[in-house]
C-alpha atoms as a PDB file:
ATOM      1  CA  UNK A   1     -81.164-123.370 -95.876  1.00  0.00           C
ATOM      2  CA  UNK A   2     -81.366-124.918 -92.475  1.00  0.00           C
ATOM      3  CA  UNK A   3     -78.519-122.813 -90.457  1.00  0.00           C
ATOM      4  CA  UNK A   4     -77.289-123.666 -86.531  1.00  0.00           C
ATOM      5  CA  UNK A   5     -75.611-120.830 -85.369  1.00  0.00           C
ATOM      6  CA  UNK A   6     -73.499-120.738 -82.390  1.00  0.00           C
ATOM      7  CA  UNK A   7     -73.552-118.459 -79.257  1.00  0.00           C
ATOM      8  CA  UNK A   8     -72.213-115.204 -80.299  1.00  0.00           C
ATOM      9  CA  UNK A   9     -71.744-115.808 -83.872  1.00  0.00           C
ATOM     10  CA  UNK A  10     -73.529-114.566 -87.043  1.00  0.00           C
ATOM     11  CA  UNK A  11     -73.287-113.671 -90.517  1.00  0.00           C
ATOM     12  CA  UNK A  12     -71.494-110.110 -91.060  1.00  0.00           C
ATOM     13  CA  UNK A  13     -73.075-107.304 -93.131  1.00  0.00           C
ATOM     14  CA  UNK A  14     -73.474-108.901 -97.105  1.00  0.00           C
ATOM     15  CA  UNK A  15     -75.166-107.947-100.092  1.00  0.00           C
ATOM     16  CA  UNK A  16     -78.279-109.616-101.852  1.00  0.00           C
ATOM     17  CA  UNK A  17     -80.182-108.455-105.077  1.00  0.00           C
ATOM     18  CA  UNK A  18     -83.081-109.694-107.094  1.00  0.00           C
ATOM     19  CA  UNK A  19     -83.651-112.540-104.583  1.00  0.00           C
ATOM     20  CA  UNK A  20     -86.928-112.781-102.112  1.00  0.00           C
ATOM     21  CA  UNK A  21     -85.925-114.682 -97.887  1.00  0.00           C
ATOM     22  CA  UNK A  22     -88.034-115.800 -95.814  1.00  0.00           C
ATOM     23  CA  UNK A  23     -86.956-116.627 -92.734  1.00  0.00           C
ATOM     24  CA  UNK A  24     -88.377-118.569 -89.838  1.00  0.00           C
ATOM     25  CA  UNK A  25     -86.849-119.159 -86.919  1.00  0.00           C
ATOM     26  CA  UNK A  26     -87.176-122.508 -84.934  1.00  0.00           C
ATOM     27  CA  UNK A  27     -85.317-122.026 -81.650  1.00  0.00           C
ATOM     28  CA  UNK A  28     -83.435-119.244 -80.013  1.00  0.00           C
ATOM     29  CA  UNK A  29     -83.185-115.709 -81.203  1.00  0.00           C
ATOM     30  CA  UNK A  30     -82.424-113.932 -84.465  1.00  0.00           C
ATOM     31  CA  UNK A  31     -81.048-109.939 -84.424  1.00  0.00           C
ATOM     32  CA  UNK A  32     -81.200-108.678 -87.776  1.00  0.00           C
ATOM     33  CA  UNK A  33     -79.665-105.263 -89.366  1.00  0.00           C
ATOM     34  CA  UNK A  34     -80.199-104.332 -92.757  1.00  0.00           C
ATOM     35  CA  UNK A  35     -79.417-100.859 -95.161  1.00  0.00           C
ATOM     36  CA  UNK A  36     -82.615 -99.675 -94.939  1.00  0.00           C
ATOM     37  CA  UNK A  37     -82.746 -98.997 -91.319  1.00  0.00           C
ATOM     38  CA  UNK A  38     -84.372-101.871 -89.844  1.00  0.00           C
ATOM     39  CA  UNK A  39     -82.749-103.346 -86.547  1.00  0.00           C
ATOM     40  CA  UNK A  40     -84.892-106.069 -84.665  1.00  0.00           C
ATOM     41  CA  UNK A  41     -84.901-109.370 -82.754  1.00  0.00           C
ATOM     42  CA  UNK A  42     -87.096-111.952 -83.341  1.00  0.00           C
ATOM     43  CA  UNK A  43     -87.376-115.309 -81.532  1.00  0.00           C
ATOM     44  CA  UNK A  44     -88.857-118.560 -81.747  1.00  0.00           C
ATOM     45  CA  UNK A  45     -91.799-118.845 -84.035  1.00  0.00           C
ATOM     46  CA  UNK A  46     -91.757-115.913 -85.915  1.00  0.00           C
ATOM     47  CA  UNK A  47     -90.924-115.110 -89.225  1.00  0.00           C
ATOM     48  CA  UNK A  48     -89.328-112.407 -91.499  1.00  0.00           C
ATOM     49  CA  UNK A  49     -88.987-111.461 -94.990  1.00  0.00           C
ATOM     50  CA  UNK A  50     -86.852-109.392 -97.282  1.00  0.00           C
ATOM     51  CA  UNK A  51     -87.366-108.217-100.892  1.00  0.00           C
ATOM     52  CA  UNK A  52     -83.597-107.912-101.983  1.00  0.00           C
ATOM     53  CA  UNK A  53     -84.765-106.356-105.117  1.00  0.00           C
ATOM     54  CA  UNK A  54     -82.422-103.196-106.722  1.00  0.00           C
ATOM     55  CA  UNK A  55     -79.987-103.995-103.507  1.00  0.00           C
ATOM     56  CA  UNK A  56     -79.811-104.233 -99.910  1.00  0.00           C
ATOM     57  CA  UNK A  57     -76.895-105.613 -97.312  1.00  0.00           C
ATOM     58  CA  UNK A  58     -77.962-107.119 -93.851  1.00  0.00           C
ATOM     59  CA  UNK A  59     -76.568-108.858 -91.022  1.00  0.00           C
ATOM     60  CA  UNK A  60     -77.737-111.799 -89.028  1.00  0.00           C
ATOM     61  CA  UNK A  61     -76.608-112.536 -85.559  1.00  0.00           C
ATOM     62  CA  UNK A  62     -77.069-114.812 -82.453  1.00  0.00           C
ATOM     63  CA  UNK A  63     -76.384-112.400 -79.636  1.00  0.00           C
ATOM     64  CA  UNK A  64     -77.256-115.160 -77.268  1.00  0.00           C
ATOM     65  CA  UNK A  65     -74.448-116.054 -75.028  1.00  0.00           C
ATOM     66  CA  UNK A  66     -75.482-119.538 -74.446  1.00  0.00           C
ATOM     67  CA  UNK A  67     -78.217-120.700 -76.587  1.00  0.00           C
ATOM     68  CA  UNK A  68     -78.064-121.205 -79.941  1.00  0.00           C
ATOM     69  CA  UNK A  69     -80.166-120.302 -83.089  1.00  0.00           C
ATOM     70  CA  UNK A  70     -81.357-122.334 -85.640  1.00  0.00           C
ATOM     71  CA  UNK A  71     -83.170-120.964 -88.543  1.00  0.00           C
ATOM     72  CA  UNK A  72     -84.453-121.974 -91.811  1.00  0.00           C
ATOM     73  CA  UNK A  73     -84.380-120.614 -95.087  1.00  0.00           C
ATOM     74  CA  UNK A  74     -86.212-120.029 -98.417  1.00  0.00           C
ATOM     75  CA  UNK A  75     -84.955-117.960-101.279  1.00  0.00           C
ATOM     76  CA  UNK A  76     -87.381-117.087-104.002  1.00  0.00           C
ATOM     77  CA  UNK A  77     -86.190-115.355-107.509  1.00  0.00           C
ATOM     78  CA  UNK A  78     -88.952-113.067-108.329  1.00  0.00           C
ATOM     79  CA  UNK A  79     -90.562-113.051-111.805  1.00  0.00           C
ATOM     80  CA  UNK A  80     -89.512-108.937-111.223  1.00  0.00           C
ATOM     81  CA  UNK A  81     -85.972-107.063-111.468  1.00  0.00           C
ATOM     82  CA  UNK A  82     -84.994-104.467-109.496  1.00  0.00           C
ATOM     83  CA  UNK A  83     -87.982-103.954-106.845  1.00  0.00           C
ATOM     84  CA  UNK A  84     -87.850-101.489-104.376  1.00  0.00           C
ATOM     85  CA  UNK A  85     -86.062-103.542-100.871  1.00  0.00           C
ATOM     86  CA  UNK A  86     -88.347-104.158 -97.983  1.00  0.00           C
ATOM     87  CA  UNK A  87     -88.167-106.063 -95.084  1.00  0.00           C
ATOM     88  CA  UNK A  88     -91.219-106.765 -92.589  1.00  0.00           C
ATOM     89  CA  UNK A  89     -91.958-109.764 -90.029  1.00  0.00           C
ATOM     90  CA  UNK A  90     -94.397-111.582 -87.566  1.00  0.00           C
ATOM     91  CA  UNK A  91     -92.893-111.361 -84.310  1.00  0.00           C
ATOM     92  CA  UNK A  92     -94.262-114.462 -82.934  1.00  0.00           C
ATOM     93  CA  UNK A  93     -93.667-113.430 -78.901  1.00  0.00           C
ATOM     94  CA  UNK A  94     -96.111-110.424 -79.684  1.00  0.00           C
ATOM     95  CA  UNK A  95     -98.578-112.187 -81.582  1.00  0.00           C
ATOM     96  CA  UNK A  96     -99.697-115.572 -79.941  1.00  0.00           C
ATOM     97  CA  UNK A  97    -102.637-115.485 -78.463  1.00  0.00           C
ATOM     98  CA  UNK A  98    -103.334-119.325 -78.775  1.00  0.00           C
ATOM     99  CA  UNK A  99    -106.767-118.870 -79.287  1.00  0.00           C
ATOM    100  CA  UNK A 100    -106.087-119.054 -83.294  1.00  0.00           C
ATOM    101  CA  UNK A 101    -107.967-116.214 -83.939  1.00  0.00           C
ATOM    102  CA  UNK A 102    -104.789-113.551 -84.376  1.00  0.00           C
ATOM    103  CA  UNK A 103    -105.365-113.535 -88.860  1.00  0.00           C
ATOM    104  CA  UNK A 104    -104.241-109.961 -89.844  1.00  0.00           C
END
C-alpha cells in the first residue's frame, strides 16, 4: 500500500491476524497505538513492524495539523499461525548519524 493521509486524519482502532506490516514512512509523521501497549510517533525515514499473529488491533494517525503523511506498505503472510503479536521500529530521527556506520 502506498497511503496519503490528510492533516488530522487516520485509520481508527482495527483488527489484523496472521498477517506480518512493515511500514515505512516517506514524509511527515506517523502516531501509532496498538493492544499491546505500544504508543509512538515516528517520522520520516523510519520504519516499523508488526507481527499480527494470534490477534492484535492498532490505530494509525496523522496528528499533524498541516502536513500530511504518506506511508508505504508491505503485508507478508507468514509460513506460521497464530504467533505471539509484536511490534518494534527504527526511529529514523534517533538513529541517523550519516556517517553509515549506525548497523545494530
Amino acid at each position: 500500500n502506498d497511503d496519503l493521509v490528510q492533516p488530522q486524519r487516520g485509520f481508527g482502532t482495527h483488527p489484523h491476524g496472521d498477517m506480518e506490516i512493515i511500514t515505512y514512512i516517506v514524509n511527515g509523521k506517523l502516531t501509532h497505538q496498538d493492544s499491546m501497549g505500544t504508543k509512538e510517533s515516528l517520522g520520516r525515514g523510519s520504519i516499523q513492524f508488526m507481527t499480527a499473529g494470534s490477534g492484535v488491533q492498532h490505530s494509525e494517525y496523522n496528528h499533524e495539523v498541516h502536513k500530511p503523511l504518506r506511508f508505504i506498505q508491505t503485508w507478508i503472510k507468514p509460513s506460521e499461525h497464530r504467533l505471539k503479536p509484536n511490534y518494534g521500529s527504527y526511529d529514523a530521527s534517533i538513529n541517523n548519524n550519516n556517517d553509515g556506520n549506525d548497523r545494530k
